[in-house]
N, C-alpha and C. Protein backbone atom coordinates (compact mmCIF):
# COMPACT_ATOMS: atom_id res chain seq x y z
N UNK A 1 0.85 -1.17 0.00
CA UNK A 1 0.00 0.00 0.00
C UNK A 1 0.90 1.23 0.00
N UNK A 2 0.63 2.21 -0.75
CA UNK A 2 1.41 3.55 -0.81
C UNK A 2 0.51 4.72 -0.70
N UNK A 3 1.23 5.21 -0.11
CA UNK A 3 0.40 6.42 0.51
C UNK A 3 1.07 8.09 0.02
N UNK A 4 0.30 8.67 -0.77
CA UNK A 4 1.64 10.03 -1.66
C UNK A 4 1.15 10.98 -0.54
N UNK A 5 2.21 11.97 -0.18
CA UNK A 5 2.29 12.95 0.61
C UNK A 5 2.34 14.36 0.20
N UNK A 6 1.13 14.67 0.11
CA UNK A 6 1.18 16.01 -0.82
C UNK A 6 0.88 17.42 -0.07
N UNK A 7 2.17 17.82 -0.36
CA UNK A 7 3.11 19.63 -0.60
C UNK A 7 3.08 19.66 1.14
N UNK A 8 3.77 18.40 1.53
CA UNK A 8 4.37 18.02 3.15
C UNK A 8 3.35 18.35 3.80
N UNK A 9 2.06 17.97 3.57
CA UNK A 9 1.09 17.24 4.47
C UNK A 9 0.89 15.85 4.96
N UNK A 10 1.23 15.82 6.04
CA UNK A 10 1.77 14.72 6.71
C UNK A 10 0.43 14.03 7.79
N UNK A 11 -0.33 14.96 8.15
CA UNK A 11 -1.58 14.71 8.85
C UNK A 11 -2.75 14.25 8.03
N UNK A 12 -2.98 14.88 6.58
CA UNK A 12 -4.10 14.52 5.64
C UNK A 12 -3.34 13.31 5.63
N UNK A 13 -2.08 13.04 5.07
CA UNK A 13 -1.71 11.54 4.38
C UNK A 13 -2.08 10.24 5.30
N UNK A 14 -1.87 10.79 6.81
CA UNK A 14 -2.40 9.65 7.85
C UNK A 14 -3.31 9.43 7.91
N UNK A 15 -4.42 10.65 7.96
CA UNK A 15 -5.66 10.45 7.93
C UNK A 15 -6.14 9.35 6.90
N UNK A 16 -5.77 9.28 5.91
CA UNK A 16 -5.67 8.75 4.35
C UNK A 16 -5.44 7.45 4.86
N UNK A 17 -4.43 7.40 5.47
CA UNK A 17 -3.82 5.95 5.73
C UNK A 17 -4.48 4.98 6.40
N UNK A 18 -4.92 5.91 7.64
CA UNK A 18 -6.09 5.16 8.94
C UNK A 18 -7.30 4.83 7.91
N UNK A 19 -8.21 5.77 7.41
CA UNK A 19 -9.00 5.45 7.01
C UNK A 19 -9.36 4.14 5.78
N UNK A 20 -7.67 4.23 4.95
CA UNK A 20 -7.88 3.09 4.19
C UNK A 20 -7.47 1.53 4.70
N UNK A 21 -6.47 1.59 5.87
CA UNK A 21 -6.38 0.40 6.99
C UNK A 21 -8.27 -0.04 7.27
N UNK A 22 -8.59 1.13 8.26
CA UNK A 22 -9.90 0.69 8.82
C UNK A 22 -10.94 0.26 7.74
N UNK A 23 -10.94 0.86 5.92
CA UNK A 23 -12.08 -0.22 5.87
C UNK A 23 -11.91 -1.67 5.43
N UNK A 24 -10.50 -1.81 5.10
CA UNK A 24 -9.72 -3.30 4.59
C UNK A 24 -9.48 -3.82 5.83
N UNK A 25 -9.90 -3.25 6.99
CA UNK A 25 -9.80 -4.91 8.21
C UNK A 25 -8.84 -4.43 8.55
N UNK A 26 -7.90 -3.75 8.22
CA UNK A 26 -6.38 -4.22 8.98
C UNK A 26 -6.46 -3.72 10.09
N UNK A 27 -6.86 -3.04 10.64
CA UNK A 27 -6.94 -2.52 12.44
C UNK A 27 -7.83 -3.61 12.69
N UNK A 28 -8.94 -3.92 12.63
CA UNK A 28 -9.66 -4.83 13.32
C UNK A 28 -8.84 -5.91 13.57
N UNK A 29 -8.29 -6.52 12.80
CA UNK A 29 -7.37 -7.90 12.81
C UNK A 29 -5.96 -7.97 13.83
N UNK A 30 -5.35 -6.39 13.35
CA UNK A 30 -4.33 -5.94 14.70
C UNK A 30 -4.58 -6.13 15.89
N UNK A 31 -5.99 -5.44 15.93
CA UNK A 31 -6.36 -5.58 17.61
C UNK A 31 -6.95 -7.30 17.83
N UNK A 32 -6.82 -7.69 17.34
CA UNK A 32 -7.77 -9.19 17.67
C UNK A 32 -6.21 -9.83 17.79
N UNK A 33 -4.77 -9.64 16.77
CA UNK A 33 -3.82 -10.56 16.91
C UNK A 33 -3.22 -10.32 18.10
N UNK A 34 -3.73 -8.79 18.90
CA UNK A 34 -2.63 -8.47 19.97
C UNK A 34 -2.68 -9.44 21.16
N UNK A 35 -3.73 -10.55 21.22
CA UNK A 35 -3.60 -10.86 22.48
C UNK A 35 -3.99 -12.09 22.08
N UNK A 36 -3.65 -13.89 22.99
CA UNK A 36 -4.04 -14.83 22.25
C UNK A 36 -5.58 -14.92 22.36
N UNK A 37 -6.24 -15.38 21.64
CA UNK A 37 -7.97 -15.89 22.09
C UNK A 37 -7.72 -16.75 21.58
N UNK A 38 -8.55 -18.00 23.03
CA UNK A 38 -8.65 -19.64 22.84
C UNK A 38 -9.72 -19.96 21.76
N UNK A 39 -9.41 -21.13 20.97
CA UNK A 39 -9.94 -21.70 20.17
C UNK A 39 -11.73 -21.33 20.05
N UNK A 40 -11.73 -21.98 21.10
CA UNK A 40 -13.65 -21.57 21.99
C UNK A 40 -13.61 -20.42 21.83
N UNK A 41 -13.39 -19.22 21.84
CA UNK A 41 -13.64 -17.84 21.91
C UNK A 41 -14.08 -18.00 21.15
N UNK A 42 -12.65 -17.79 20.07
CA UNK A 42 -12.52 -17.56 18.52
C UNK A 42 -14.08 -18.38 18.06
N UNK A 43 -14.23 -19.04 18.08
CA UNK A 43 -15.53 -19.87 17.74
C UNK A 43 -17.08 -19.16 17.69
N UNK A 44 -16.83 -18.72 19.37
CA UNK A 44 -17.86 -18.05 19.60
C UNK A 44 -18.26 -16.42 19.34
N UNK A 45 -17.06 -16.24 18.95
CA UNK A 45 -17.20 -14.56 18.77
C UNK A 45 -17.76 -14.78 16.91
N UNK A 46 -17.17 -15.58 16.62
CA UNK A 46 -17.37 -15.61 15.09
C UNK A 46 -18.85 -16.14 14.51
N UNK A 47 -19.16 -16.73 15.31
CA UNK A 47 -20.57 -17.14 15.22
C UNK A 47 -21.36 -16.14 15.65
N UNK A 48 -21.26 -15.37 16.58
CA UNK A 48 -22.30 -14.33 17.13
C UNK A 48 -21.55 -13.34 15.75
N UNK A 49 -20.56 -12.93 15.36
CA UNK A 49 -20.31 -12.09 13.83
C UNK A 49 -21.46 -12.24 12.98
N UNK A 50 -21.04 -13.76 13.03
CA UNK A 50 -22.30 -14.49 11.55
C UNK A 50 -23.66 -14.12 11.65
N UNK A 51 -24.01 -14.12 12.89
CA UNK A 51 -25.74 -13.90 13.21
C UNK A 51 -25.93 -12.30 13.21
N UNK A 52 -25.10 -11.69 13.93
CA UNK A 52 -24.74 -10.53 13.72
C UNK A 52 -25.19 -9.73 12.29
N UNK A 53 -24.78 -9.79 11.37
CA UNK A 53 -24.19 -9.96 10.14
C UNK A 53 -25.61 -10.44 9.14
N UNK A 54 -26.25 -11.55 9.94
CA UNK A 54 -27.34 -12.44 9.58
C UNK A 54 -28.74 -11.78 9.47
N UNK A 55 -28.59 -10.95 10.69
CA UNK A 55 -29.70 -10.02 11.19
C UNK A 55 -29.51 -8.53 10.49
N UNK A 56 -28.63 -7.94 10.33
CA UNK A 56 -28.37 -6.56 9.87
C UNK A 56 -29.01 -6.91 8.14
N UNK A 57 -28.66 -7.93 7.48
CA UNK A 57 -29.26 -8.18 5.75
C UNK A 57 -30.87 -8.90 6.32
N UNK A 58 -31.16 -8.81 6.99
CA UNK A 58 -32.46 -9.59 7.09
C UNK A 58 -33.26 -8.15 7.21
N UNK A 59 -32.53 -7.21 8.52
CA UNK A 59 -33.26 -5.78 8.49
C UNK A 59 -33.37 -4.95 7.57
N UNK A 60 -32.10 -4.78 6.38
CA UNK A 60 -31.95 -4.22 5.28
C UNK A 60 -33.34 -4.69 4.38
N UNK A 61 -33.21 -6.05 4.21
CA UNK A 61 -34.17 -6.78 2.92
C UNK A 61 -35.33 -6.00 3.15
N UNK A 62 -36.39 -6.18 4.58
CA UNK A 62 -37.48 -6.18 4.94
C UNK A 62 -37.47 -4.47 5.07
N UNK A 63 -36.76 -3.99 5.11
CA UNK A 63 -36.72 -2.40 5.05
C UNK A 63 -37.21 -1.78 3.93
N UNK A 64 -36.14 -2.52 2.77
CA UNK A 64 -36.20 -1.95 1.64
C UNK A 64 -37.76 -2.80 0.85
N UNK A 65 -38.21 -3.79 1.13
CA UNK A 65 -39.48 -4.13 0.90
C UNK A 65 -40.48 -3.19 1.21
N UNK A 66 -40.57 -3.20 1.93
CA UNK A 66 -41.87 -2.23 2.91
C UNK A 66 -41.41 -0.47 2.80
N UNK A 67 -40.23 -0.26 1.78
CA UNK A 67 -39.95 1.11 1.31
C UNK A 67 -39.57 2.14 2.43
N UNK A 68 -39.37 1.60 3.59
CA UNK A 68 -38.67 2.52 4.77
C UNK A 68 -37.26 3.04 4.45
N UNK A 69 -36.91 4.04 4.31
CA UNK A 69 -35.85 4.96 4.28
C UNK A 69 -34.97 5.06 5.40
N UNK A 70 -34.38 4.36 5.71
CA UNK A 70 -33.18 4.36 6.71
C UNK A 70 -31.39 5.09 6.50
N UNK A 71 -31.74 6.47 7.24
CA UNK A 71 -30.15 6.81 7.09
C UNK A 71 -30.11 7.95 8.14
N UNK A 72 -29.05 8.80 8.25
CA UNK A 72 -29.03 9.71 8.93
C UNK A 72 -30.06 10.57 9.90
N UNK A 73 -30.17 11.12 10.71
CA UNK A 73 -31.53 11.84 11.55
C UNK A 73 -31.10 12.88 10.97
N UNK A 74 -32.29 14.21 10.81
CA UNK A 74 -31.73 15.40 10.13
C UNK A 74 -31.25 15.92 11.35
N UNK A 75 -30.39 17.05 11.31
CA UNK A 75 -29.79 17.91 12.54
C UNK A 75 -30.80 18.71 12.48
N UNK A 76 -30.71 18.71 14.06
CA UNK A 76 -31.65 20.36 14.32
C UNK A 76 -31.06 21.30 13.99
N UNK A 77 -32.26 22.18 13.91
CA UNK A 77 -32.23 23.50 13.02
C UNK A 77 -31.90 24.50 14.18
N UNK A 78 -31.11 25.12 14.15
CA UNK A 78 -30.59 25.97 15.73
C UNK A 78 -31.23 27.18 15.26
N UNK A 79 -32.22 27.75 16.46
CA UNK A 79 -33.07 28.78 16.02
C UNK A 79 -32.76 29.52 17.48
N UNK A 80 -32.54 30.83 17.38
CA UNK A 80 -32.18 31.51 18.58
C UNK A 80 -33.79 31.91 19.10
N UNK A 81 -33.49 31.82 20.66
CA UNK A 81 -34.73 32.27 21.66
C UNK A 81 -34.96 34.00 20.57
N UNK A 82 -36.47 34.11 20.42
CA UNK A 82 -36.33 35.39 20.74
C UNK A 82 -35.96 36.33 21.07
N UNK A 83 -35.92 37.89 21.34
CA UNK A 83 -35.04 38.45 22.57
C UNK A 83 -36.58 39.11 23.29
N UNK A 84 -36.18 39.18 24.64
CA UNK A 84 -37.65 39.69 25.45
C UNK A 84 -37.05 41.11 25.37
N UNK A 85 -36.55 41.83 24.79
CA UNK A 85 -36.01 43.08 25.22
C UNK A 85 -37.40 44.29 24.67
N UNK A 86 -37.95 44.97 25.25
CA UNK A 86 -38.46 46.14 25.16
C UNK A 86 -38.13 47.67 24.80
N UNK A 87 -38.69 47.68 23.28
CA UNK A 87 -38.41 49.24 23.43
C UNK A 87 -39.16 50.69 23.19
């Protein structure tokens, strides 16, 4: 993986970097190799993944059937108090 560093921006290029690690797995997998997990874990964490995983495309399908729009909440609209001032 190469990462270009442009006109010695060194903070965008990391940013760049983290973000293309985190969506190819490679941090997730770092943090899982840092420590051993027994066989049985490993088993069980991966199976609750699967169902995991199982349930999120089952909510998607039945979403997009029944035409529900699922994404973002809008932000509130910041509206200043009135002013009580008298003149």
């Amino acid at each position: 993986m190469r990462i270009l560093v442009r006109d010695n921006n060194v903070d965008q290029a990391l940013r760049y970097l983290k973000k293309k690690l985190q969506q190819e797995g490679i941090l997730r997998e770092m943090r899982l190799r840092e420590h051993y997990e027994k066989p049985s874990v490993k088993r069980a964490r991966e199976k609750a993944e699967g169902i995991r995983r199982t349930r999120k495309l089952a909510q998607k399908k039945l979403n997009r059937e029944l035409g529900i729009k699922v994404g973002k909440k809008p932000r509130p609209v910041f509206r200043p108090a009135p002013s009580a001032t008298a003149d």
